[in-house]
N, C-alpha and C. Protein backbone atom coordinates (compact mmCIF):
# COMPACT_ATOMS: atom_id res chain seq x y z
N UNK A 1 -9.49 -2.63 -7.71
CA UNK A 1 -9.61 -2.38 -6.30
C UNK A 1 -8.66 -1.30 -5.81
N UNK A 2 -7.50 -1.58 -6.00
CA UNK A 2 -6.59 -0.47 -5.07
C UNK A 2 -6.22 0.37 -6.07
N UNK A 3 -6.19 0.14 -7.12
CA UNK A 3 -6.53 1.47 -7.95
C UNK A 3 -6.98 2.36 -8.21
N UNK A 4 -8.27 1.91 -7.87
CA UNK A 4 -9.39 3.11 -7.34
C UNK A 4 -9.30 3.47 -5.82
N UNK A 5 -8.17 2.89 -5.74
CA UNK A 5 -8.25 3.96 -4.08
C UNK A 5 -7.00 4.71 -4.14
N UNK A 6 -6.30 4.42 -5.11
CA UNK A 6 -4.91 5.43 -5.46
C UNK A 6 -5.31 6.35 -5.85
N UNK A 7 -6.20 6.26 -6.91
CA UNK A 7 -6.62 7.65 -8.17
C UNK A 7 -7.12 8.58 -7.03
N UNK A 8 -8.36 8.03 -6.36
CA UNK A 8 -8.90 8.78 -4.90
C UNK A 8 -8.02 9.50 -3.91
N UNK A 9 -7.05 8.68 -3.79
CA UNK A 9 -6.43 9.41 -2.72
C UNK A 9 -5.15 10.41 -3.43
N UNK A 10 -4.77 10.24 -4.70
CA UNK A 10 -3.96 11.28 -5.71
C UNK A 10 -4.87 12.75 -5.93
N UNK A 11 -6.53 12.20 -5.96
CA UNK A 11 -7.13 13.52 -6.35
C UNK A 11 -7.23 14.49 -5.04
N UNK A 12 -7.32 13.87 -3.56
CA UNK A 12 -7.07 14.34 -2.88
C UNK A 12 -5.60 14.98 -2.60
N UNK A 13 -4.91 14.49 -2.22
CA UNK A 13 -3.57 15.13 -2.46
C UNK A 13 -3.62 16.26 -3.31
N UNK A 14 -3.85 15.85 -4.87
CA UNK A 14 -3.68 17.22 -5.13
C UNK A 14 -5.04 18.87 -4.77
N UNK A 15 -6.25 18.05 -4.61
CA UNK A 15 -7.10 19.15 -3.97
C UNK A 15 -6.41 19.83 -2.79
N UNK A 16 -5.77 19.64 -1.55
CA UNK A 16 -5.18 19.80 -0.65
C UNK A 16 -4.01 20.05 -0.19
N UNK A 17 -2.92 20.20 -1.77
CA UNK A 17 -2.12 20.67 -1.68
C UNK A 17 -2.16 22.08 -2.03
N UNK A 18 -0.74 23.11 -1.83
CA UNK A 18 -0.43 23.89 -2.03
C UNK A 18 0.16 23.92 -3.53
N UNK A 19 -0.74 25.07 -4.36
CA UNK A 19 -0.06 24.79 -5.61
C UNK A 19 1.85 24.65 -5.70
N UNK A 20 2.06 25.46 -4.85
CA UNK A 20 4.00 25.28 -5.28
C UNK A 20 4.44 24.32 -4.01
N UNK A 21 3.54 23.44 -3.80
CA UNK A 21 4.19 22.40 -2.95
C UNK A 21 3.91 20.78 -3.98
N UNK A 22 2.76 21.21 -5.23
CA UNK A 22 1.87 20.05 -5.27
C UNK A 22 3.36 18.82 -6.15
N UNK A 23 3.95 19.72 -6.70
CA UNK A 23 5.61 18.59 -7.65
C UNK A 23 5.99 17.90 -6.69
N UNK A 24 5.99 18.30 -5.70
CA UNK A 24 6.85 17.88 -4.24
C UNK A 24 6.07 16.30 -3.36
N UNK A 25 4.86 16.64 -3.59
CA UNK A 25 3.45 15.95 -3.03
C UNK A 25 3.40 14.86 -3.68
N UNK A 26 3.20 14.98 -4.99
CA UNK A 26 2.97 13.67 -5.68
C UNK A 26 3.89 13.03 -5.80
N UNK A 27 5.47 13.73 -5.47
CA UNK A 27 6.84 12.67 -6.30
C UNK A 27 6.77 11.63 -5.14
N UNK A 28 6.23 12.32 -3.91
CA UNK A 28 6.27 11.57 -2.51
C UNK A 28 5.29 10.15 -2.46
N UNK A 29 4.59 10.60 -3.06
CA UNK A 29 3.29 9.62 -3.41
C UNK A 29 4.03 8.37 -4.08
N UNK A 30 4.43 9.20 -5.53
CA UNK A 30 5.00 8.04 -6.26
C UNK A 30 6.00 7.22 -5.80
N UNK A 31 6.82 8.10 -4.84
CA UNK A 31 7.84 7.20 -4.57
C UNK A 31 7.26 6.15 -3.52
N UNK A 32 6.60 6.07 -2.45
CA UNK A 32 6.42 5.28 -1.42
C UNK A 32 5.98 4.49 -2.21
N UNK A 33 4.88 4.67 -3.33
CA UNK A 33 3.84 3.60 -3.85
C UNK A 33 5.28 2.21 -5.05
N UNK A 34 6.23 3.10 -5.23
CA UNK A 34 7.20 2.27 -6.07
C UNK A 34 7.87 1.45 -4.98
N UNK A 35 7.74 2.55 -3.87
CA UNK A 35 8.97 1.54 -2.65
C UNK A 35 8.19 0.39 -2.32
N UNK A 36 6.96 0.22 -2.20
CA UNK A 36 5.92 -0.55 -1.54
C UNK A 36 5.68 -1.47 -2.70
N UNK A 37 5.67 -1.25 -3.75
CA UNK A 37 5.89 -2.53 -4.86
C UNK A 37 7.35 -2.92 -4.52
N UNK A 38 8.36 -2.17 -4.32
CA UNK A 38 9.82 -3.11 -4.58
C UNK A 38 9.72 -4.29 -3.34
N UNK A 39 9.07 -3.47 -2.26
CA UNK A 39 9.30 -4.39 -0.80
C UNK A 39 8.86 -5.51 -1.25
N UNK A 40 7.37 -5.15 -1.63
CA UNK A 40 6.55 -6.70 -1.63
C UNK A 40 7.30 -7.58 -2.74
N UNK A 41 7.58 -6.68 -3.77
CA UNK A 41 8.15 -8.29 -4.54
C UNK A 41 9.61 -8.78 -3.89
N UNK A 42 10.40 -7.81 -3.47
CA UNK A 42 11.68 -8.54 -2.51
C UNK A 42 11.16 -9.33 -1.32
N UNK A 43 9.85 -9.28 -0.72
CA UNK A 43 9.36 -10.08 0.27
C UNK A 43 8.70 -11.77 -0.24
N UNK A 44 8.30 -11.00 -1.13
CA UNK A 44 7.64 -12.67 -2.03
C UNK A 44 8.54 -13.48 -2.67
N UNK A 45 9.87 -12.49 -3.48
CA UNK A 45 11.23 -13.68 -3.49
C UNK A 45 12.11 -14.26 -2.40
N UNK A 46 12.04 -13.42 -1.24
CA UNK A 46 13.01 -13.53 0.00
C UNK A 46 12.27 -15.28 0.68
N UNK A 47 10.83 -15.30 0.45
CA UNK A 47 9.91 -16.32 0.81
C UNK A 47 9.68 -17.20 0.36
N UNK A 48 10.06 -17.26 -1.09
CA UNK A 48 10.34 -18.17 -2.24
C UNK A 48 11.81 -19.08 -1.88
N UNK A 49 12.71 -17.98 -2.15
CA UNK A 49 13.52 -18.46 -2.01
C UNK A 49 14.40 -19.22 -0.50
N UNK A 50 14.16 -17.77 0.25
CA UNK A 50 14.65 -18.78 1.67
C UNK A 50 13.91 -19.36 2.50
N UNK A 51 12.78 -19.28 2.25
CA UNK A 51 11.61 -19.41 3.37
C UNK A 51 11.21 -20.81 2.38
N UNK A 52 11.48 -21.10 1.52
CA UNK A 52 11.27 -22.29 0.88
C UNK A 52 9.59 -22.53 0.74
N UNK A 53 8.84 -21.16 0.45
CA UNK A 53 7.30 -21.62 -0.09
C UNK A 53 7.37 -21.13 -1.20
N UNK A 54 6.23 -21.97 -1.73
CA UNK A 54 5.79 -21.96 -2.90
C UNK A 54 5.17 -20.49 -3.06
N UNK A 55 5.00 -20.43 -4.58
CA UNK A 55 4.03 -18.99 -5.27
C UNK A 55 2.96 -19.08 -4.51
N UNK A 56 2.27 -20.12 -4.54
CA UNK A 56 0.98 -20.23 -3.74
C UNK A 56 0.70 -20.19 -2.54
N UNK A 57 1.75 -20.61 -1.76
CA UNK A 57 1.86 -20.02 -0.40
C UNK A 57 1.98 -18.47 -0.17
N UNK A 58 2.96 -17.89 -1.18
CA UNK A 58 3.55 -16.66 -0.87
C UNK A 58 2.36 -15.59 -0.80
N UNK A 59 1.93 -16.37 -1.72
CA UNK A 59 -0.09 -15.41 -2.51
C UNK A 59 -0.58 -15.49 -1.30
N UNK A 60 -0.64 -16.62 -0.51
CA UNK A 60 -1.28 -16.91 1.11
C UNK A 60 -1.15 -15.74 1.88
N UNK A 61 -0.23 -15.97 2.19
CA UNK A 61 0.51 -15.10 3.05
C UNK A 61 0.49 -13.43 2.92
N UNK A 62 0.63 -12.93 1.97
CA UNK A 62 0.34 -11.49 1.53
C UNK A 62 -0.68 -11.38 1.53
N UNK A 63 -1.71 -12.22 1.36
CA UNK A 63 -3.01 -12.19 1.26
C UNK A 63 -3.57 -11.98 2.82
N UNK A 64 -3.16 -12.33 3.52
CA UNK A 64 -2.83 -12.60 4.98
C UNK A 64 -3.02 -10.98 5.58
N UNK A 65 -1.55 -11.00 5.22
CA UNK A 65 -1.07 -9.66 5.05
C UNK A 65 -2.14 -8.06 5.33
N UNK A 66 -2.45 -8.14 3.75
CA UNK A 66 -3.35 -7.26 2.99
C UNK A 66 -4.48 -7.39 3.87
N UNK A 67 -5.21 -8.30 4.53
CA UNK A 67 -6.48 -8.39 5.46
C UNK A 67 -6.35 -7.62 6.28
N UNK A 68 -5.04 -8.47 7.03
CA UNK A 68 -4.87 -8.02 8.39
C UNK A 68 -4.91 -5.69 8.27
N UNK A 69 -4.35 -5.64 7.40
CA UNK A 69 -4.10 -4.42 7.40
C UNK A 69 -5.08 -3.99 7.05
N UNK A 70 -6.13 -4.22 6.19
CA UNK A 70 -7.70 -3.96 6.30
C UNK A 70 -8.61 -4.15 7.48
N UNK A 71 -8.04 -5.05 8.13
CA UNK A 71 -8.72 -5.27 9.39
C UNK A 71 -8.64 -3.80 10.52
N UNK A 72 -7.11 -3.52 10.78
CA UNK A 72 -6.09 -2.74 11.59
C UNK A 72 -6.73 -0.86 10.69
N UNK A 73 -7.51 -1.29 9.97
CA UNK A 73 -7.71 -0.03 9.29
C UNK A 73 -9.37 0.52 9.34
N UNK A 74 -9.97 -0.58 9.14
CA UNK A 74 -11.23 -0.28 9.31
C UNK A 74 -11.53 0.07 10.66
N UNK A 75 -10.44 -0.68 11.59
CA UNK A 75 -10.84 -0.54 13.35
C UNK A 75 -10.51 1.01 13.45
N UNK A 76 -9.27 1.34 12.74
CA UNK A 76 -8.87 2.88 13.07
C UNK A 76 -9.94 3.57 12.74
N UNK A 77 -10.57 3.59 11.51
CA UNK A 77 -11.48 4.49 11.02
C UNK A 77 -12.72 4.48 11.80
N UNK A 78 -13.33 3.40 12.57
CA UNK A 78 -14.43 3.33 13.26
C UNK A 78 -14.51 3.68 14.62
N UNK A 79 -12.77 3.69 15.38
CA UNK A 79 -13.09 4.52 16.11
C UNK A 79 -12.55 6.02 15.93
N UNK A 80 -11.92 6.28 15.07
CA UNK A 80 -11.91 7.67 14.84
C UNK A 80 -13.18 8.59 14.53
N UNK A 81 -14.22 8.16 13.64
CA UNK A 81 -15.29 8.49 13.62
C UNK A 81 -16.13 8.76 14.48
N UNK A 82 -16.50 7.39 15.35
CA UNK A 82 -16.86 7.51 16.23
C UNK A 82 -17.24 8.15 17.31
């Protein structure tokens, strides 16, 4: 699933970059996409541990999460189109 929307949105990036900008483009890429794994797993132990839920809750909840922001995304795109 979101893999194929990384590769997609990497091939863009680099179609649309500037060749002597494109090193610059992707490190940016990589880095948010590493920062955005560190958050979520410091968010799913921070919830574990102090928030006192379970794995299966935590899965809940991000899951939650991940909608909502599909939700908040599809609305952008439909009325941007629009």
């Amino acid at each position: 699933g979101s893999s194929v929307v990384w590769v997609q949105s990497s091939l863009i990036l680099q179609k649309f970059s500037d060749a002597s900008m494109l090193g610059r483009v992707m490190s940016v890429d990589y880095t948010l996409a590493t920062l955005g794994e560190a958050f979520s797993a410091m968010c799913g132990g921070l919830l574990q541990d102090d928030a006192g839920l379970s794995a299966e809750e935590v899965s809940f909840w991000m899951a939650g999460v991940a909608f909502g922001t599909l939700v908040v995304w599809a609305v952008y795109l439909h009325v941007v189109r629009v």
